[in-house]
N, C-alpha and C. Protein backbone atom coordinates (compact mmCIF):
# COMPACT_ATOMS: atom_id res chain seq x y z
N UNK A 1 -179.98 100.96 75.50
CA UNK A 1 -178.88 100.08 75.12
C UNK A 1 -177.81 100.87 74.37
N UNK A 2 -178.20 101.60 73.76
CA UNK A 2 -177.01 102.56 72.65
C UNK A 2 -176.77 103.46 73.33
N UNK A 3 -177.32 103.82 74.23
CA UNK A 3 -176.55 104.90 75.38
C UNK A 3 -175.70 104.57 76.45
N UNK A 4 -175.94 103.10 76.44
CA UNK A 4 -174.91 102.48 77.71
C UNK A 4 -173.77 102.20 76.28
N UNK A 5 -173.90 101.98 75.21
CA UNK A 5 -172.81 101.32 74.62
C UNK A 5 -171.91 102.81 74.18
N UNK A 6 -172.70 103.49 73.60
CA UNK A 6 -172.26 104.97 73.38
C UNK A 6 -170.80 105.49 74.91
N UNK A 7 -171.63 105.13 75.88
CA UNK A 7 -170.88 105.87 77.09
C UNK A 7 -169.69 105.04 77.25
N UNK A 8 -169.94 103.79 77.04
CA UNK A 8 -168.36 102.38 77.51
C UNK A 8 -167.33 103.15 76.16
N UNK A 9 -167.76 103.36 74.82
CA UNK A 9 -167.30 104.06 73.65
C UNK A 9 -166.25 105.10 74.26
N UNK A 10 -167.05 105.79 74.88
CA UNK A 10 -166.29 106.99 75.52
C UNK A 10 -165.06 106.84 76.55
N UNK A 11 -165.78 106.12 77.81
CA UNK A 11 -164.88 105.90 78.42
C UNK A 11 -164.09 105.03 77.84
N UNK A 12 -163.72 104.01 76.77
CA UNK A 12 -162.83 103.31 76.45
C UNK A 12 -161.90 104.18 75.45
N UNK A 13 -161.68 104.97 74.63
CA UNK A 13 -161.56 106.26 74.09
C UNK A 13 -160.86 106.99 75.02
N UNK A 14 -161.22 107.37 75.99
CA UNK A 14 -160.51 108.22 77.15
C UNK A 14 -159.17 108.05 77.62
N UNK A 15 -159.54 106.02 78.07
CA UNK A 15 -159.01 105.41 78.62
C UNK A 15 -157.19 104.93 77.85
N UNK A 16 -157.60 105.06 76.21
CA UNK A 16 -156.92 104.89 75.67
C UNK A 16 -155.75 106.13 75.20
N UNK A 17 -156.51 107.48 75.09
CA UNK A 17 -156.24 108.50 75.27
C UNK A 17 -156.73 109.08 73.83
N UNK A 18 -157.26 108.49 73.29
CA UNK A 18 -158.23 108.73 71.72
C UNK A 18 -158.61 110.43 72.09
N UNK A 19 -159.27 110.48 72.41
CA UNK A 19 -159.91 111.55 73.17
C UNK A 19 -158.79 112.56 72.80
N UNK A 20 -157.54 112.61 73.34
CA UNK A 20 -156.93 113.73 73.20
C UNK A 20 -155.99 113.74 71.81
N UNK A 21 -155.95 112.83 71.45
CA UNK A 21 -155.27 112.65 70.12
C UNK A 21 -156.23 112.90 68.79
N UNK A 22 -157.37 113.16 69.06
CA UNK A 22 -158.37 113.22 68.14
C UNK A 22 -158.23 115.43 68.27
N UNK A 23 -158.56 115.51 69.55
CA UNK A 23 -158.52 117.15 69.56
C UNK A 23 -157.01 117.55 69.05
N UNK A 24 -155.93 116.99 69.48
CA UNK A 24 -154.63 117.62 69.03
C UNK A 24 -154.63 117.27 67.88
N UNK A 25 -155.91 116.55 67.02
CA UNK A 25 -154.97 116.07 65.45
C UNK A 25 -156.00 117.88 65.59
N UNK A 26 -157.20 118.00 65.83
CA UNK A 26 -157.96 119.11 65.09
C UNK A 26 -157.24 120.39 65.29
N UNK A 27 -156.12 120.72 66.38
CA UNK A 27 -155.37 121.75 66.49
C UNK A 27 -154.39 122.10 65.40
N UNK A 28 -153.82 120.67 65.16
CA UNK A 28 -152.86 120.78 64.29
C UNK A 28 -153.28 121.08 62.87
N UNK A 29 -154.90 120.56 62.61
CA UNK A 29 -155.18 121.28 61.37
C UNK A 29 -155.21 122.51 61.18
N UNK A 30 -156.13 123.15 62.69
CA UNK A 30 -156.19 124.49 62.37
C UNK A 30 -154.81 125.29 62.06
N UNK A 31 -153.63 124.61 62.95
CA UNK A 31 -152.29 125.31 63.17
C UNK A 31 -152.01 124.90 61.97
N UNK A 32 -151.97 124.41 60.82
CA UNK A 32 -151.56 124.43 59.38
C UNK A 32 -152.25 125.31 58.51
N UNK A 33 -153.36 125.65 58.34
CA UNK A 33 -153.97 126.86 58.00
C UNK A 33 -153.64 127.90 58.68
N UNK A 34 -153.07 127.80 59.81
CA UNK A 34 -152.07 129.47 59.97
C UNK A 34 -150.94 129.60 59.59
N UNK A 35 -150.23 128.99 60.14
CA UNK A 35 -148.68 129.00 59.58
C UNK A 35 -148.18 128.94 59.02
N UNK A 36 -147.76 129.66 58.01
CA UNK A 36 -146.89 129.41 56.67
C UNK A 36 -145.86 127.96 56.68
N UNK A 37 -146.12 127.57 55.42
CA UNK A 37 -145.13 125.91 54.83
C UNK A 37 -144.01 125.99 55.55
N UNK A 38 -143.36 127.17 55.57
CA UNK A 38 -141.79 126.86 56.27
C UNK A 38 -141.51 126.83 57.81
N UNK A 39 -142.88 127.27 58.56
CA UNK A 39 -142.84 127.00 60.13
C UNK A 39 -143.29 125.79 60.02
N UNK A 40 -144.50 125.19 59.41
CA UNK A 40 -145.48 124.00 59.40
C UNK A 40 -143.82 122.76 59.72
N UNK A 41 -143.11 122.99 58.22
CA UNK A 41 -141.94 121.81 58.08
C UNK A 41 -140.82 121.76 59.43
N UNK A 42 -141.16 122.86 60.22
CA UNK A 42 -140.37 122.62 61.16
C UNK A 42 -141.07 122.66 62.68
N UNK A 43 -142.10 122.66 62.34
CA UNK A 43 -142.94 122.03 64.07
C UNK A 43 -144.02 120.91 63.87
N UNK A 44 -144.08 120.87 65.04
CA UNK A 44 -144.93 119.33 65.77
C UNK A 44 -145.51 119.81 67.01
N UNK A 45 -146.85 119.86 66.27
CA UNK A 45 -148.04 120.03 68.03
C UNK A 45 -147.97 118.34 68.82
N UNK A 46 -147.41 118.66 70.19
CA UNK A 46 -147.02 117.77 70.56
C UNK A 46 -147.83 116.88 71.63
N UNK A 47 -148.86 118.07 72.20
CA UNK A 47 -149.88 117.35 73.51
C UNK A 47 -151.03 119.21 73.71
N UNK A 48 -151.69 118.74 74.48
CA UNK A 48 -152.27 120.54 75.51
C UNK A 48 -152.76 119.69 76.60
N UNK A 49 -151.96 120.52 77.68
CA UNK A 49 -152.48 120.30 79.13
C UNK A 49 -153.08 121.91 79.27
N UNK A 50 -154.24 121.29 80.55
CA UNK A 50 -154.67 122.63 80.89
C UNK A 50 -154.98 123.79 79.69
N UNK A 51 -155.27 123.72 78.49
CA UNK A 51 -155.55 124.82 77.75
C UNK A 51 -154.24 125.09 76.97
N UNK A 52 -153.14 124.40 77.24
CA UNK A 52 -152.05 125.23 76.59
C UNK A 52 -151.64 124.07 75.72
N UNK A 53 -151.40 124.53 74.59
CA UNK A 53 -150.80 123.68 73.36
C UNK A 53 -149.08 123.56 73.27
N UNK A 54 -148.92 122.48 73.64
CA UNK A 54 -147.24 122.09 73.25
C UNK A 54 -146.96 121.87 71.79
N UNK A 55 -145.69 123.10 71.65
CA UNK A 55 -145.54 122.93 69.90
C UNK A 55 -143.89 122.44 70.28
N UNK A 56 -143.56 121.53 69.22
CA UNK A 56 -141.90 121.30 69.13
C UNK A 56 -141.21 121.85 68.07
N UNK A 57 -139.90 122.43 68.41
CA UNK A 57 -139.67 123.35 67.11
C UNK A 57 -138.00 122.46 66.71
N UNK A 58 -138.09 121.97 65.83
CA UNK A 58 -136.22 121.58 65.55
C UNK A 58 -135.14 122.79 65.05
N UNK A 59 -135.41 123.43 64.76
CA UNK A 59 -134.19 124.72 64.60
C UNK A 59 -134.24 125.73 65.40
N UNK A 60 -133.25 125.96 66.58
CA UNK A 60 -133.58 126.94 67.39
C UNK A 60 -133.63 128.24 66.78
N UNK A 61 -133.24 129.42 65.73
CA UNK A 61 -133.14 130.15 65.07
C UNK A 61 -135.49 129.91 64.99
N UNK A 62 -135.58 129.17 65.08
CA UNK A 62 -137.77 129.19 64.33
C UNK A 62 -138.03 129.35 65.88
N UNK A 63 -137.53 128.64 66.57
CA UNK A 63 -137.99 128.78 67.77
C UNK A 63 -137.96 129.79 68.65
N UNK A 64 -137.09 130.63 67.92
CA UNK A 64 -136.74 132.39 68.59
C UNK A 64 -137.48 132.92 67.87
N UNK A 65 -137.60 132.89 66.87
CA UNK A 65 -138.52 133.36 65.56
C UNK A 65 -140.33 133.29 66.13
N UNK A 66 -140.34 131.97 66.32
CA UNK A 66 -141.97 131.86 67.03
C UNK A 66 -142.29 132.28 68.09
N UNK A 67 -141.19 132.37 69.15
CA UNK A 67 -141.51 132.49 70.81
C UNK A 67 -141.77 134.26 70.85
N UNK A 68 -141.09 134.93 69.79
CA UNK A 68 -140.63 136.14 69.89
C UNK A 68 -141.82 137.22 68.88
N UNK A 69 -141.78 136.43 67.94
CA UNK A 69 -142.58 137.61 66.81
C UNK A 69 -143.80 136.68 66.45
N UNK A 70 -143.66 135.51 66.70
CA UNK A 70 -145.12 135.04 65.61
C UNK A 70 -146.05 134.80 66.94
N UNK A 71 -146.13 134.32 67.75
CA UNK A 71 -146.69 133.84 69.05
C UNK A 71 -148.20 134.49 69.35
N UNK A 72 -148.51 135.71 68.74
CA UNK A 72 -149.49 136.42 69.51
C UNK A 72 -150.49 136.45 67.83
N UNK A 73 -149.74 136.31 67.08
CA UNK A 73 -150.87 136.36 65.46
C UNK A 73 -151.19 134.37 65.56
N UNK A 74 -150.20 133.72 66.04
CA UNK A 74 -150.84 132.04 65.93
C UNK A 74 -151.52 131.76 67.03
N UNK A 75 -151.28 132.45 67.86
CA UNK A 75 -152.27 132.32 69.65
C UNK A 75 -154.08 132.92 68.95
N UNK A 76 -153.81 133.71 68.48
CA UNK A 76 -155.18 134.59 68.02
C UNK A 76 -155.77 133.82 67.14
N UNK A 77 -154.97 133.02 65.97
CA UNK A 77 -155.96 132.71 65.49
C UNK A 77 -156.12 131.28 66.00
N UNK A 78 -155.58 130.32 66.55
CA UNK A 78 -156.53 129.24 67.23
C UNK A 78 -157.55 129.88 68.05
N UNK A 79 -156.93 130.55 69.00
CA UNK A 79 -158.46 131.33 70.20
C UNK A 79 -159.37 131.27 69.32
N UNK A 80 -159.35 131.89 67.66
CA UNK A 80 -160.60 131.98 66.95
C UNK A 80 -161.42 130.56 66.63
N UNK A 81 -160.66 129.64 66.91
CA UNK A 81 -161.36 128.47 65.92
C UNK A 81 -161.52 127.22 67.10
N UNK A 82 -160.33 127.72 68.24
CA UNK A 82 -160.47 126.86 69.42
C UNK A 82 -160.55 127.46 70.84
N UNK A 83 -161.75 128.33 71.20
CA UNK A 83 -161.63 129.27 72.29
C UNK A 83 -160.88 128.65 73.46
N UNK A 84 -160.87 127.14 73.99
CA UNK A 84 -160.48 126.48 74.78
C UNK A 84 -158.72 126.95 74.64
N UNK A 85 -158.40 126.87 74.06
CA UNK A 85 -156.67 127.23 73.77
C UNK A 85 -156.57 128.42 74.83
N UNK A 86 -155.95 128.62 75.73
CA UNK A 86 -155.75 129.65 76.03
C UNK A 86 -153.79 130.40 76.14
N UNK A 87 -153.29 129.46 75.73
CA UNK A 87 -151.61 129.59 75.63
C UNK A 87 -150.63 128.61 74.36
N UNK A 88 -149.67 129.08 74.08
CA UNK A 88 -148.73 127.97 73.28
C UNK A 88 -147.51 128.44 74.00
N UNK A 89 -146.87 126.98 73.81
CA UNK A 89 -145.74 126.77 74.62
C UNK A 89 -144.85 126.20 73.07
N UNK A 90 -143.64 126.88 72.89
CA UNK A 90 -143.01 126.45 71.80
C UNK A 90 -141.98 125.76 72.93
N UNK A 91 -141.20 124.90 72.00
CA UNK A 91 -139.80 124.27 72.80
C UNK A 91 -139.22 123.79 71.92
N UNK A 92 -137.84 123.89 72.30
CA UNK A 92 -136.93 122.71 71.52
C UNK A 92 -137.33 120.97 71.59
N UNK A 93 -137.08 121.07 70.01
CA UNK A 93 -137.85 119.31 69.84
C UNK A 93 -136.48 118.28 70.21
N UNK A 94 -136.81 117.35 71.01
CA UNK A 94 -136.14 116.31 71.30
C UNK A 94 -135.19 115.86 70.00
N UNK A 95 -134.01 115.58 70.32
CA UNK A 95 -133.05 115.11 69.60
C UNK A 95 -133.10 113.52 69.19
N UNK A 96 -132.71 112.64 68.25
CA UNK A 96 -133.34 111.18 68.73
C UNK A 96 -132.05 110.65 68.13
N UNK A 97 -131.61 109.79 68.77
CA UNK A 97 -130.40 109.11 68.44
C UNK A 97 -130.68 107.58 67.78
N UNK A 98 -129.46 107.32 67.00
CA UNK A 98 -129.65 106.40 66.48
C UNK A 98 -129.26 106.28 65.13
């Protein structure tokens, strides 16, 4: 009985997309224990398809900064804590009007 209820758990979780919002909150912890306060205040882990982590960056000046020099010391250390990671994708963060 707790294994059929356990599994509906899951698939309802899935279904909802729990599942991946639960692993991207645990990325984003690890990605705050890497990154220094002043990258942290200017990105947002945004989704990971396929292994690769979407980060959003609002100042393009961080986003040249990350794509260019930091990319391969913050790639290394998730690989350490999340072997599944196998890429980060920085981008410009959506603008929002209003």
């Amino acid at each position: 009985m707790f294994s059929q209820f356990k599994d509906l758990i899951g698939d309802v979780s899935k279904q909802l997309g729990l599942d991946q919002r639960a692993r991207v909150q645990a990325y984003a912890d690890s990605y705050a224990q890497i990154v220094e306060e002043r990258v942290l205040k200017l990105t947002r882990l945004t989704t990971i398809r396929e292994g690769v982590l979407e980060i959003e960056v609002t100042l393009a000046p961080m986003l040249m900064e990350l794509s260019q020099y930091q990319k391969r010391t913050i790639l290394k250390g998730l690989k350490q804590l999340h072997p599944e990671i196998r890429d980060i994708h920085f981008r410009a963060a959506r603008k929002t009007t209003g």
